[in-house]
Protein backbone atom coordinates (compact mmCIF):
# COMPACT_ATOMS: atom_id res chain seq x y z
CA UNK A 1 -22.02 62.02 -40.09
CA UNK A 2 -22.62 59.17 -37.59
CA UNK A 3 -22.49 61.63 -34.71
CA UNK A 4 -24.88 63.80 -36.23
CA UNK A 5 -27.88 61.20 -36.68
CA UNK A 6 -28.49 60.44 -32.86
CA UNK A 7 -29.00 64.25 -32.81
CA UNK A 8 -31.75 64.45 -35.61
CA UNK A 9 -33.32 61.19 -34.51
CA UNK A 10 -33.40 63.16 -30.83
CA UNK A 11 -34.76 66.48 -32.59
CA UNK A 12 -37.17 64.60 -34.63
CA UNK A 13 -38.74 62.82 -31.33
CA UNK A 14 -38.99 66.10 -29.56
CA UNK A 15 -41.02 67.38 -31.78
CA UNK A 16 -43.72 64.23 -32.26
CA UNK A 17 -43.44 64.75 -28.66
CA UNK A 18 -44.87 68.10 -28.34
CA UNK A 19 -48.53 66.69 -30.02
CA UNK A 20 -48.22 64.22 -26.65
CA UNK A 21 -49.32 65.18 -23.32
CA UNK A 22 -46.72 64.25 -20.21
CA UNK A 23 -48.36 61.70 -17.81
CA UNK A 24 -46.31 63.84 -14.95
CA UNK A 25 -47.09 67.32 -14.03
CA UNK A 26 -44.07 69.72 -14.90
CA UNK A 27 -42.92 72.70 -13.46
CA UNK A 28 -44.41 75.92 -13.47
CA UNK A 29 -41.26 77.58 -14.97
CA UNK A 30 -37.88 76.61 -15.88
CA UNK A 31 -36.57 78.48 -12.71
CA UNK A 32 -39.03 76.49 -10.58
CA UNK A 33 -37.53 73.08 -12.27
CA UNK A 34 -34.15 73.78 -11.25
CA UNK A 35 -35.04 74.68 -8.25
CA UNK A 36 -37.79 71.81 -7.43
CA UNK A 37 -34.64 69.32 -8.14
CA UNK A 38 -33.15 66.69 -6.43
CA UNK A 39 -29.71 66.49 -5.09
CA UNK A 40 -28.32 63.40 -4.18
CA UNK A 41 -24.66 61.75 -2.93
CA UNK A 42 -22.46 59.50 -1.83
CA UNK A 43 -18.86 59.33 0.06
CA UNK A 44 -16.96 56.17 -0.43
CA UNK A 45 -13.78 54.19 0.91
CA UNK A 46 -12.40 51.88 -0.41
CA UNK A 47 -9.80 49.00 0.72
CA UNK A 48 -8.23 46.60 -1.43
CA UNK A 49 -4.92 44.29 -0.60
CA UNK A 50 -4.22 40.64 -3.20
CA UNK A 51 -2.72 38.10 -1.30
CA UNK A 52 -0.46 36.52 -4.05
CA UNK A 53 1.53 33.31 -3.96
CA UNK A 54 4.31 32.42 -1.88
CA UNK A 55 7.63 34.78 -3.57
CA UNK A 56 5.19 37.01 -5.87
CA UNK A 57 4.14 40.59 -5.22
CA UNK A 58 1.08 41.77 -2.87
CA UNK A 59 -0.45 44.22 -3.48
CA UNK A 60 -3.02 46.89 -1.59
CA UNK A 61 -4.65 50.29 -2.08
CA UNK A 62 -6.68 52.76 0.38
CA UNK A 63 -9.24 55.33 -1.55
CA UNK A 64 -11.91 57.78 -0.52
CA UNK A 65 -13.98 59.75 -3.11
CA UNK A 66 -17.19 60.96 -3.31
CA UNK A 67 -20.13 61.38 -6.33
CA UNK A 68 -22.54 64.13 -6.06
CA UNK A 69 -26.09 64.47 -8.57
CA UNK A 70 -28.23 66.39 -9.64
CA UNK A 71 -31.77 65.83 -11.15
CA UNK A 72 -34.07 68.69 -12.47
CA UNK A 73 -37.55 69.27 -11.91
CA UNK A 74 -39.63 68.83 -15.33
CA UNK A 75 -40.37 71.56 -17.58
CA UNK A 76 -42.33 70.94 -20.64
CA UNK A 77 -41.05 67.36 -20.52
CA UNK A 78 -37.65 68.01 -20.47
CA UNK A 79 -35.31 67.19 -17.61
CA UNK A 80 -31.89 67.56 -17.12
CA UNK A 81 -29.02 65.75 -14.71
CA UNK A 82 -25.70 65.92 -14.20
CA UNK A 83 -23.18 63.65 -11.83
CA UNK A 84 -19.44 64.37 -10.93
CA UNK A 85 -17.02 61.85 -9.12
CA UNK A 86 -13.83 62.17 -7.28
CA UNK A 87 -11.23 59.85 -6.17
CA UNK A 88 -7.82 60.28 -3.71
CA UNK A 89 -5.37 57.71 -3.27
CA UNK A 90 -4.73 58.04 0.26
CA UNK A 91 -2.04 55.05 1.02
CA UNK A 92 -1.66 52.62 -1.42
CA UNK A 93 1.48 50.43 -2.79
CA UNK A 94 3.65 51.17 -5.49
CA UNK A 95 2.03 50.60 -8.74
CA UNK A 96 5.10 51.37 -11.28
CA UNK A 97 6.74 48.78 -9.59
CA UNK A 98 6.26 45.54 -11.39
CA UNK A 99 6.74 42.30 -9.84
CA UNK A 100 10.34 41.61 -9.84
CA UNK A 101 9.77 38.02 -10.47
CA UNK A 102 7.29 37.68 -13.70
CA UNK A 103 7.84 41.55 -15.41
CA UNK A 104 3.66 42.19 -14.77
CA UNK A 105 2.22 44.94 -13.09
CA UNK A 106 -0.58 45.39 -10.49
CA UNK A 107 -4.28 44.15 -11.90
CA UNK A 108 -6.86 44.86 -9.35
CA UNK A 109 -6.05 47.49 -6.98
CA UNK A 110 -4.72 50.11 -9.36
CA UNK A 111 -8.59 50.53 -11.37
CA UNK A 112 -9.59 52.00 -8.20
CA UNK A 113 -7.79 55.21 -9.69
CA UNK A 114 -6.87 55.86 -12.82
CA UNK A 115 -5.47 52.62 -15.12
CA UNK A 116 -4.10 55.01 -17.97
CA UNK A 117 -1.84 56.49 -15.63
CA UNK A 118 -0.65 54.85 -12.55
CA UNK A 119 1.38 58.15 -11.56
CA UNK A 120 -2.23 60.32 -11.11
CA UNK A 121 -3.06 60.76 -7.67
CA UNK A 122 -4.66 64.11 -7.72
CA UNK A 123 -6.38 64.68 -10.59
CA UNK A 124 -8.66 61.80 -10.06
CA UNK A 125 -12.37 63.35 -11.21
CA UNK A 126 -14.53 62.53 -13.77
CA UNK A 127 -17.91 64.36 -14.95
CA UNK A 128 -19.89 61.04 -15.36
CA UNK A 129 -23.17 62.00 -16.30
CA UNK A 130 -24.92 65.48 -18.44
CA UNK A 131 -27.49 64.54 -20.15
CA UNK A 132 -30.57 66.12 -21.57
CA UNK A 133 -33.82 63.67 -21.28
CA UNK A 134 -37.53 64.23 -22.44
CA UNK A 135 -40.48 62.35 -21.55
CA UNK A 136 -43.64 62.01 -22.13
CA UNK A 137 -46.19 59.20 -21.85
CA UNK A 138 -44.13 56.05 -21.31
CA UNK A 139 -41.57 56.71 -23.57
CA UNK A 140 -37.97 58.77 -22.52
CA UNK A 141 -35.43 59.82 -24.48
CA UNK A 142 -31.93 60.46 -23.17
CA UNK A 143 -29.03 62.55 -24.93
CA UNK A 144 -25.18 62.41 -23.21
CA UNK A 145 -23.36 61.27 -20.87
CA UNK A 146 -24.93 58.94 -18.30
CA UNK A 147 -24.98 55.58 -16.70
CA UNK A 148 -26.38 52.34 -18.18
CA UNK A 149 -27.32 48.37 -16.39
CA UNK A 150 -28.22 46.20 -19.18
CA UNK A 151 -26.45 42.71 -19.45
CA UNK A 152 -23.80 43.76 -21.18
CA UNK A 153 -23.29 47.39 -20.86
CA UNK A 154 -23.51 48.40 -17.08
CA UNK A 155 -21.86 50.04 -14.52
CA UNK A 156 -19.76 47.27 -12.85
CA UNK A 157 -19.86 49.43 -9.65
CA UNK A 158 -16.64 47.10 -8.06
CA UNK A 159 -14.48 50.21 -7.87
CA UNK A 160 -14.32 53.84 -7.29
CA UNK A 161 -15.98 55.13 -10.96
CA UNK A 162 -18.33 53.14 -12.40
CA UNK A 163 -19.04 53.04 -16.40
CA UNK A 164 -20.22 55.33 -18.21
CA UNK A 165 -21.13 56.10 -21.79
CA UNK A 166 -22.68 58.64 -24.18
CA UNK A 167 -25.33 58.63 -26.89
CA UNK A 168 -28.84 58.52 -27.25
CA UNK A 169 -30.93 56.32 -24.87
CA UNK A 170 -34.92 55.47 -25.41
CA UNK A 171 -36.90 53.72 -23.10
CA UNK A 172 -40.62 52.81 -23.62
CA UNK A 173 -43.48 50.47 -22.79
CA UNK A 174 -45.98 49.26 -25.37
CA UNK A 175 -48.77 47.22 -24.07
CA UNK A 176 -46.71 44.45 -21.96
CA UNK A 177 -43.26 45.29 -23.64
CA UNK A 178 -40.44 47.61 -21.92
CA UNK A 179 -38.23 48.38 -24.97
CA UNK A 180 -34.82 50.04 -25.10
CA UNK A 181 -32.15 50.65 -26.62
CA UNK A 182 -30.13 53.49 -28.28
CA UNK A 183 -27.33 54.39 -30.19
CA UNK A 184 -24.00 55.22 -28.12
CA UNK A 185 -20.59 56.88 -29.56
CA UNK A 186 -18.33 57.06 -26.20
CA UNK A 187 -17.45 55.66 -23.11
CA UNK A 188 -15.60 55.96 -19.46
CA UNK A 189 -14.55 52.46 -18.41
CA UNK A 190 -14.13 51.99 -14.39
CA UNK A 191 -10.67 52.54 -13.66
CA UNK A 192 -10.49 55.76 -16.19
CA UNK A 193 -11.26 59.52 -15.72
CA UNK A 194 -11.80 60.49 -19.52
CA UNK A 195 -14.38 59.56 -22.03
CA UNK A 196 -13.29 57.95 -25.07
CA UNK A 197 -15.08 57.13 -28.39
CA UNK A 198 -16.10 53.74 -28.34
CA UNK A 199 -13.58 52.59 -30.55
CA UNK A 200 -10.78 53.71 -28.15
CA UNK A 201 -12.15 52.54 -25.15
CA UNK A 202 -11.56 48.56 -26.43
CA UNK A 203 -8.42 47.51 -24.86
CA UNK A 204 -7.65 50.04 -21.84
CA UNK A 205 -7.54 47.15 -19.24
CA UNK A 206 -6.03 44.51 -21.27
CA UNK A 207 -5.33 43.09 -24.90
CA UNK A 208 -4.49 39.53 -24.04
CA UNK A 209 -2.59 37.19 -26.49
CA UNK A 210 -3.31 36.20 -30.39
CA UNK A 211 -4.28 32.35 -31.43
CA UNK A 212 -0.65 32.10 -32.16
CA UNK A 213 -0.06 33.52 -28.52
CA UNK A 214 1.58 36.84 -29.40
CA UNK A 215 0.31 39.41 -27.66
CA UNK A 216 -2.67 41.55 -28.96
CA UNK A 217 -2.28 45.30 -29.87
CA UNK A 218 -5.77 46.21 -30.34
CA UNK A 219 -5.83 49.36 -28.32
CA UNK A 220 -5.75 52.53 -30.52
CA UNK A 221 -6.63 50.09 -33.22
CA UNK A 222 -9.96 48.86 -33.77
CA UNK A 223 -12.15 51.05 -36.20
CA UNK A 224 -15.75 51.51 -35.31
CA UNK A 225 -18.75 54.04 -35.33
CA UNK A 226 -20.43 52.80 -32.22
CA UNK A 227 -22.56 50.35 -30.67
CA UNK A 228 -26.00 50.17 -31.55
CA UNK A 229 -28.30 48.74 -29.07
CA UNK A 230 -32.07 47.00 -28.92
CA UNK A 231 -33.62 45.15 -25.81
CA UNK A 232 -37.08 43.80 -25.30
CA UNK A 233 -38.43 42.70 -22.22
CA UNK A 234 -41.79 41.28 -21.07
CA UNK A 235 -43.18 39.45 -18.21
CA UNK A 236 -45.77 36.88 -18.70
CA UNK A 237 -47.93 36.04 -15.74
CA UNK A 238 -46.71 36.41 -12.09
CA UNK A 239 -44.12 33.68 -12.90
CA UNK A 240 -42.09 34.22 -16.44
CA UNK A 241 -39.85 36.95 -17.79
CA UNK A 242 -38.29 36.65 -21.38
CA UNK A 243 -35.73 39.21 -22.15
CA UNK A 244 -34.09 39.73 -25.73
CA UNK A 245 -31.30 42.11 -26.74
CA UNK A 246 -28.96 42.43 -29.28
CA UNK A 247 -25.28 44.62 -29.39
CA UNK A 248 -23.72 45.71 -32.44
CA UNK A 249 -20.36 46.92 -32.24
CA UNK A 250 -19.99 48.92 -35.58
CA UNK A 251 -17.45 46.91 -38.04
CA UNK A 252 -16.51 44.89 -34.71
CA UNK A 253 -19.09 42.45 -33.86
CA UNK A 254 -22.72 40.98 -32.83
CA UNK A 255 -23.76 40.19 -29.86
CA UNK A 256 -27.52 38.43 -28.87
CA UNK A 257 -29.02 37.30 -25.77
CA UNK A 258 -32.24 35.50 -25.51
CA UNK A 259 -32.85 34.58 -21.78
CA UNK A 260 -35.64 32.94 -20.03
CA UNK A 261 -36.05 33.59 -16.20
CA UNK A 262 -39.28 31.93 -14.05
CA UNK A 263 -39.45 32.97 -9.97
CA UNK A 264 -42.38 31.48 -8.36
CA UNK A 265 -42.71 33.88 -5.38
CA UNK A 266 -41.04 32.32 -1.75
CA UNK A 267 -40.03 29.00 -3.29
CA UNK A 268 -38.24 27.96 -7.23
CA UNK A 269 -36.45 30.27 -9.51
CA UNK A 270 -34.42 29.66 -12.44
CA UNK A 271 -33.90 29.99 -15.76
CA UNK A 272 -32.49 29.28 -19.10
CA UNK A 273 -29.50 31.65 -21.61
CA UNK A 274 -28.05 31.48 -24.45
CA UNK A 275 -26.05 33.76 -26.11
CA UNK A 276 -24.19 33.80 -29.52
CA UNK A 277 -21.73 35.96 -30.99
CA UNK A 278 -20.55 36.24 -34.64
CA UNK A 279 -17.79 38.92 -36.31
CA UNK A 280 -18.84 42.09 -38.31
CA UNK A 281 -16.00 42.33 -41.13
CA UNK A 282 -12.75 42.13 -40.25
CA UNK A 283 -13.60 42.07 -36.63
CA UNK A 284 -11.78 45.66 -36.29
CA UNK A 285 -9.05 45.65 -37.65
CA UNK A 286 -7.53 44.12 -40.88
CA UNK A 287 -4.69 43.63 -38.98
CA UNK A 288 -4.93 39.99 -37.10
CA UNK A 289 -3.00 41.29 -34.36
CA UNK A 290 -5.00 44.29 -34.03
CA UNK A 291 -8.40 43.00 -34.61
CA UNK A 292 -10.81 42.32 -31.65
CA UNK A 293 -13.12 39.62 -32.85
CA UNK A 294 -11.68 36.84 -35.34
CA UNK A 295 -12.98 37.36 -39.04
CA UNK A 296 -15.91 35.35 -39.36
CA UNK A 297 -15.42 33.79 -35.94
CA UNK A 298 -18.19 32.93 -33.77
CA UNK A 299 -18.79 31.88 -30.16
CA UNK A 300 -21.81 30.31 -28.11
CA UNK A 301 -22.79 30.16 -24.70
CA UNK A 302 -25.32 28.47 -23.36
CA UNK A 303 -26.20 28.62 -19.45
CA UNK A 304 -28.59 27.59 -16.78
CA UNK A 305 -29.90 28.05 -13.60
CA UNK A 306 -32.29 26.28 -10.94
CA UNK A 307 -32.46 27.81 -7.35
CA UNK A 308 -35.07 27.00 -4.15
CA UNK A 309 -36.08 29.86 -1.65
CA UNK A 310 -36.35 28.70 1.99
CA UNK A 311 -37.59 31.56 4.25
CA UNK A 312 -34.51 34.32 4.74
CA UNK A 313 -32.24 31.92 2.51
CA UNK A 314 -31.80 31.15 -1.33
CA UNK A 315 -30.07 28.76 -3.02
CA UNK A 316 -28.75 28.18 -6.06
CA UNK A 317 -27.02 26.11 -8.80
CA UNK A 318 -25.79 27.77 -11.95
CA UNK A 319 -24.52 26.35 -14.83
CA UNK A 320 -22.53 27.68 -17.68
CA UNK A 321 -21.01 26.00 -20.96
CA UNK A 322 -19.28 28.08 -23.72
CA UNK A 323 -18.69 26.36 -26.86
CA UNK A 324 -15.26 25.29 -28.68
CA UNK A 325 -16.71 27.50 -31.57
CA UNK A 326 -14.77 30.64 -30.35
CA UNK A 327 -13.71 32.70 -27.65
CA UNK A 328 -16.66 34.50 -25.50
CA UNK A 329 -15.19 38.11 -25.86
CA UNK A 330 -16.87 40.88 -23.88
CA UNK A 331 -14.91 44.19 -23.25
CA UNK A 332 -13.84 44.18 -20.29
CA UNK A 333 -14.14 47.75 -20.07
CA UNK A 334 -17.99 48.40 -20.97
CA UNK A 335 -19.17 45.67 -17.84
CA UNK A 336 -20.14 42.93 -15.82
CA UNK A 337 -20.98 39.67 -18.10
CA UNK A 338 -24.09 38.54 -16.77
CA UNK A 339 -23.18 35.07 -16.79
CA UNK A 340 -25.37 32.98 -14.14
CA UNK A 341 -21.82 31.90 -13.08
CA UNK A 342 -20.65 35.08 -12.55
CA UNK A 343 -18.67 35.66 -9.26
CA UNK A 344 -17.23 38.67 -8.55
CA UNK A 345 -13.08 38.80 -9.69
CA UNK A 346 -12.87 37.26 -12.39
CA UNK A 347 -14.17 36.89 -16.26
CA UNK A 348 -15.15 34.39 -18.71
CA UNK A 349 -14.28 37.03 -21.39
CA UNK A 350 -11.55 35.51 -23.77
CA UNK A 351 -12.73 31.97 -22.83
CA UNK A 352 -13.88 28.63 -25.06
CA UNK A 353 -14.68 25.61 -24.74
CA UNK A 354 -15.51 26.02 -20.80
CA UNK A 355 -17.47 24.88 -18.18
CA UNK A 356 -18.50 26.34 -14.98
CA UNK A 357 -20.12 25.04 -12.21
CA UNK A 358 -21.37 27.69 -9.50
CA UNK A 359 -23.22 26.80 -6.37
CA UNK A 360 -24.66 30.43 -5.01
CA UNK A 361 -26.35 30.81 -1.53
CA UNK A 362 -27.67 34.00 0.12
CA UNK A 363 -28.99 35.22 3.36
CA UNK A 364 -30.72 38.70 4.02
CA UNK A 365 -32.47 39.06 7.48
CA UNK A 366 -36.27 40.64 7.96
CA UNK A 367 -34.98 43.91 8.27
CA UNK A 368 -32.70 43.94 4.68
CA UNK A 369 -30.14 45.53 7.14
CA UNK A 370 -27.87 42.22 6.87
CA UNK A 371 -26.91 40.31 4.15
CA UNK A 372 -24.41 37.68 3.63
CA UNK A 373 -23.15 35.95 -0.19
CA UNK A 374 -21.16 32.75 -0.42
CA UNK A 375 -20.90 31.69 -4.11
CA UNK A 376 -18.59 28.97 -4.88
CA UNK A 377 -17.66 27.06 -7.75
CA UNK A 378 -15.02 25.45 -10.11
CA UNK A 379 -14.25 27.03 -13.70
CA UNK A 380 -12.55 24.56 -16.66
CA UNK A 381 -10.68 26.09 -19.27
CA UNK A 382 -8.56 24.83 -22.10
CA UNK A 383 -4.83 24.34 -21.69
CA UNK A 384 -3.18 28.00 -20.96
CA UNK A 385 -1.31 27.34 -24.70
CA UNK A 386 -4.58 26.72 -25.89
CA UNK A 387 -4.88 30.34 -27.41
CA UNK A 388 -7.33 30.34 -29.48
CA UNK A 389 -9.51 29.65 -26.67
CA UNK A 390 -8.08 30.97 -24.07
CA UNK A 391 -7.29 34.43 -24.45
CA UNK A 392 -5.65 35.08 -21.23
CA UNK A 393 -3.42 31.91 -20.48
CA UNK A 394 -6.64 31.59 -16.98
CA UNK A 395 -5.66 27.73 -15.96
CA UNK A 396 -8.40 26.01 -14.82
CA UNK A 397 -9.67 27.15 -10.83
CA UNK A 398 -11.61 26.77 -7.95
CA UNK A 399 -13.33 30.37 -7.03
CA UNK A 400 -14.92 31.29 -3.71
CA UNK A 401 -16.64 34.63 -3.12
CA UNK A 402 -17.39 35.61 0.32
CA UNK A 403 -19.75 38.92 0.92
CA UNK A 404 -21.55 40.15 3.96
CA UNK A 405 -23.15 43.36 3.49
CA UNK A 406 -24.39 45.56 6.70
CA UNK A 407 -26.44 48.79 6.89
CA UNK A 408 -27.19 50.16 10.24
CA UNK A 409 -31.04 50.57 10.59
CA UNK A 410 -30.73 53.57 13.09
CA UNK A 411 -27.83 56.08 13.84
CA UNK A 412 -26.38 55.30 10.42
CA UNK A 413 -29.27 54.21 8.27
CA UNK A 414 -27.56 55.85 4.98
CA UNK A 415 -24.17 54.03 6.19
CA UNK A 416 -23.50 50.58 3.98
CA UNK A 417 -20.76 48.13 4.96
CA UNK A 418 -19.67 45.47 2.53
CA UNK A 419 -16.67 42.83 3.37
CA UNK A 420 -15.98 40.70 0.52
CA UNK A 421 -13.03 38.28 0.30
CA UNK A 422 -12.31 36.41 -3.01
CA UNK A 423 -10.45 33.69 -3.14
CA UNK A 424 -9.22 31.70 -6.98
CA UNK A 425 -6.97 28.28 -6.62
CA UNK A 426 -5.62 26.71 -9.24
CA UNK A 427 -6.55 23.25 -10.04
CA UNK A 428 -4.90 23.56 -14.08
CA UNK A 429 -1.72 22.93 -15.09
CA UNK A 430 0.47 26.35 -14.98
CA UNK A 431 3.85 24.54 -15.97
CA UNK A 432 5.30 26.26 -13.14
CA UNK A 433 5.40 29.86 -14.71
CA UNK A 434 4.88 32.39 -12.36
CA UNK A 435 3.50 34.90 -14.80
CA UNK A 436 0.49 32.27 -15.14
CA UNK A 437 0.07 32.86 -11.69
CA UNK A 438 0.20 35.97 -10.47
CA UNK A 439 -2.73 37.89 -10.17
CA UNK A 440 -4.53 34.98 -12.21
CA UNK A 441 -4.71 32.11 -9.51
CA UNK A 442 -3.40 31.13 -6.34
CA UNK A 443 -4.65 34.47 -4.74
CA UNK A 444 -6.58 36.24 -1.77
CA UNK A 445 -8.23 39.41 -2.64
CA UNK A 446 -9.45 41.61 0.68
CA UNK A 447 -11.95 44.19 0.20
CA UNK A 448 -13.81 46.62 2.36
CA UNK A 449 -15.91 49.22 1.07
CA UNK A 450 -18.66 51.57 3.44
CA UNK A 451 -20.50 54.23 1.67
CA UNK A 452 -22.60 56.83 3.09
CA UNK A 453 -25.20 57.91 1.05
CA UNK A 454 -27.32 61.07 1.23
């Protein structure tokens, strides 16, 4: 029954629609809105090598791929798209070999192709978007597959496929509010080439360990409907933004945001976050090793920001605590966390009782044809056999993130360069266990991407 209601709630709109006039002019026909669309694409490559510690396994990975879309004209309101992605592994290492020192496999390089089967090297294509959309006034409503980029569902483009999900999507604006939100039943994590109901989609990349520190088997485990989804955002003055949105993961758990932003134009920025979550029933599962949130757990995290503007550069300072109340647990498969702290590499997700301390500063010439990204910062976690708060045995680490970012301004104007090298010391204790290194800390991760867009 679930999956019918985001249907009827769709079929019920359309038709309060039809007493409303579209703001944009449609098509003539439905022929002439097909062919009045808009194709659009892009061809990708992608290199990735980890530099691990002295006597463990490196690690790199060459891919090419391309995404090609589609957009329809308008025709009585309605518009349709479609988007299709494919992926070849071209030269890349081994990944069914595991390290022959710690037992654990490959982490970053393999979700450039398919992480649910490290053998697939050819049938590496995913249909990523078909949905149906209808508009009219300032209001939009969106049925099937397509992407998302809200705080906490997005499309984490950092490898070949980006996220993806499916459900019902509505955007509107009343008076000074943009409001979304929507109702959404599947999902194709980066890294996959399937959709899978929400449900199964929790635990592709990893499970991590119990608060006893047995591993987690929550994949093809958890029980839930969906995630129902509300946002509200509004801007007050030339100066303020406050943005609220709440996630609830059916039976799972309940996720809020409530964020406060302020950018006074060519000088301060910064803002203020907080963000608590609490568990839905049995968090899943009643299972405790195949649960994903703790029964009647919580977690908080609060998180600030204060930057200066001087010309061409920016600067930041970003701050972010998470409480000893519980772990911060965002699936790791549905997107970026939008953490001010956030540096590409690495996640908070499975973390309590933390503190981060990120210094961010950012260069982008007159032209926007060169950019360049060092953010830099140190990350304090519990004990690794702390595991109620520390999901993923992370010891505490220094992280540097260093991106420059070039796009020709003549011959190859649709031609975008990015260089980004990562780098994550340990300054926690790792009692001299590999396995709490590798692919954790103590690392170099190389990446260059160029995309060609058309």
């Amino acid at each position: 029954m679930h999956k019918i209601l985001p249907l009827l709630s769709f079929c019920s709109f359309i038709f309060l629609g039809f007493a409303q006039k579209t703001e944009e002019r449609d098509s003539s026909s439905l022929h002439a809105s097909f062919k009045n669309g808009e194709i659009k694409g892009q061809i990708r490559y992608f290199f990735m090598a980890t530099d691990n510690e002295k006597g463990l396994s490196d690690y790199y990975a060459n891919a090419t791929g391309a995404r090609i879309s589609y957009t329809s004209g308008k025709f009585k309101g309605f518009q349709i798209g479609l988007s299709q992605s494919f992926v070849f592994n071209i030269a890349s290492s081994d990944f069914n070999q595991k390290d022959p020192v710690t037992n654990v496999s490959n982490r970053y390089e393999v979700a450039l192709f398919d992480i649910t089967d490290v053998t697939n090297k050819t049938n590496l294509a995913r249909l990523d978007e078909l949905y149906l959309k209808y508009m009219f006034k300032k209001t939009a409503f969106t049925l099937g597959r397509q992407n998302l980029n809200t705080p906490f569902l997005n499309t984490q483009d950092g490898r070949m496929m980006t996220s993806s999900f499916g459900g019902l999507w509505i955007t509107s604006t009343i008076k000074k509010w943009d409001i979304s939100g929507g109702w959404l039943i599947s999902a194709s994590p980066r890294g996959t080439t399937k959709f899978y109901s929400i449900e199964k989609s929790l635990g592709l990349h990893s499970n991590g360990v119990d608060g006893s520190g047995l591993a987690f088997h929550y994949l093809n485990s958890i029980e839930s409907k969906g995630i129902g989804v509300a946002m509200l955002n509004r801007k007050f003055g030339k100066i303020w933004n406050l943005s609220v949105s709440d996630y609830v993961v059916e039976n799972v758990f309940n996720t809020t945001l409530t964020q406060i932003d302020f950018n006074v134009p060519t000088k301060w920025f910064g803002g203020i976050q907080y963000i608590h979550q609490n568990g839905l029933n049995v968090g899943g599962n009643v299972d405790p090793t195949k649960r994903y949130f703790e029964k009647n757990g919580q977690s908080n995290s609060i998180g600030v920001r204060i930057g200066k503007i001087f010309g061409q550069y920016s600067f930041s300072l970003n701050y972010n605590h998470i409480t000893k109340d519980g772990q911060f647990l965002l699936p790791r498969e549905w997107g970026r966390e939008p953490l001010y702290t956030f540096i590409q590499r690495e996640r908070s997700e499975g973390l309590g009782n933390t503190h981060a301390l990120v210094l961010k500063s950012e260069f982008l010439n007159k032209k926007k044809s060169l950019g360049v990204k060092l953010h830099t910062g140190a990350v304090f976690t519990p004990d690794i056999k702390e595991y109620t708060l520390n999901k993923y045995g992370l010891s505490s680490y220094y992280h540097t993130d260093f991106e420059l970012k070039y796009l020709p301004v003549r011959k190859f104007k649709n031609l975008e360069i990015t260089l980004l090298i990562a780098s994550k010391i340990s300054i926690g204790e790792t009692y001299n266990i590999q396995k709490n290194v590798i692919n954790k800390v103590n690392l170099i991760n190389y990446n260059l991407i160029l995309n060609y867009n058309f």
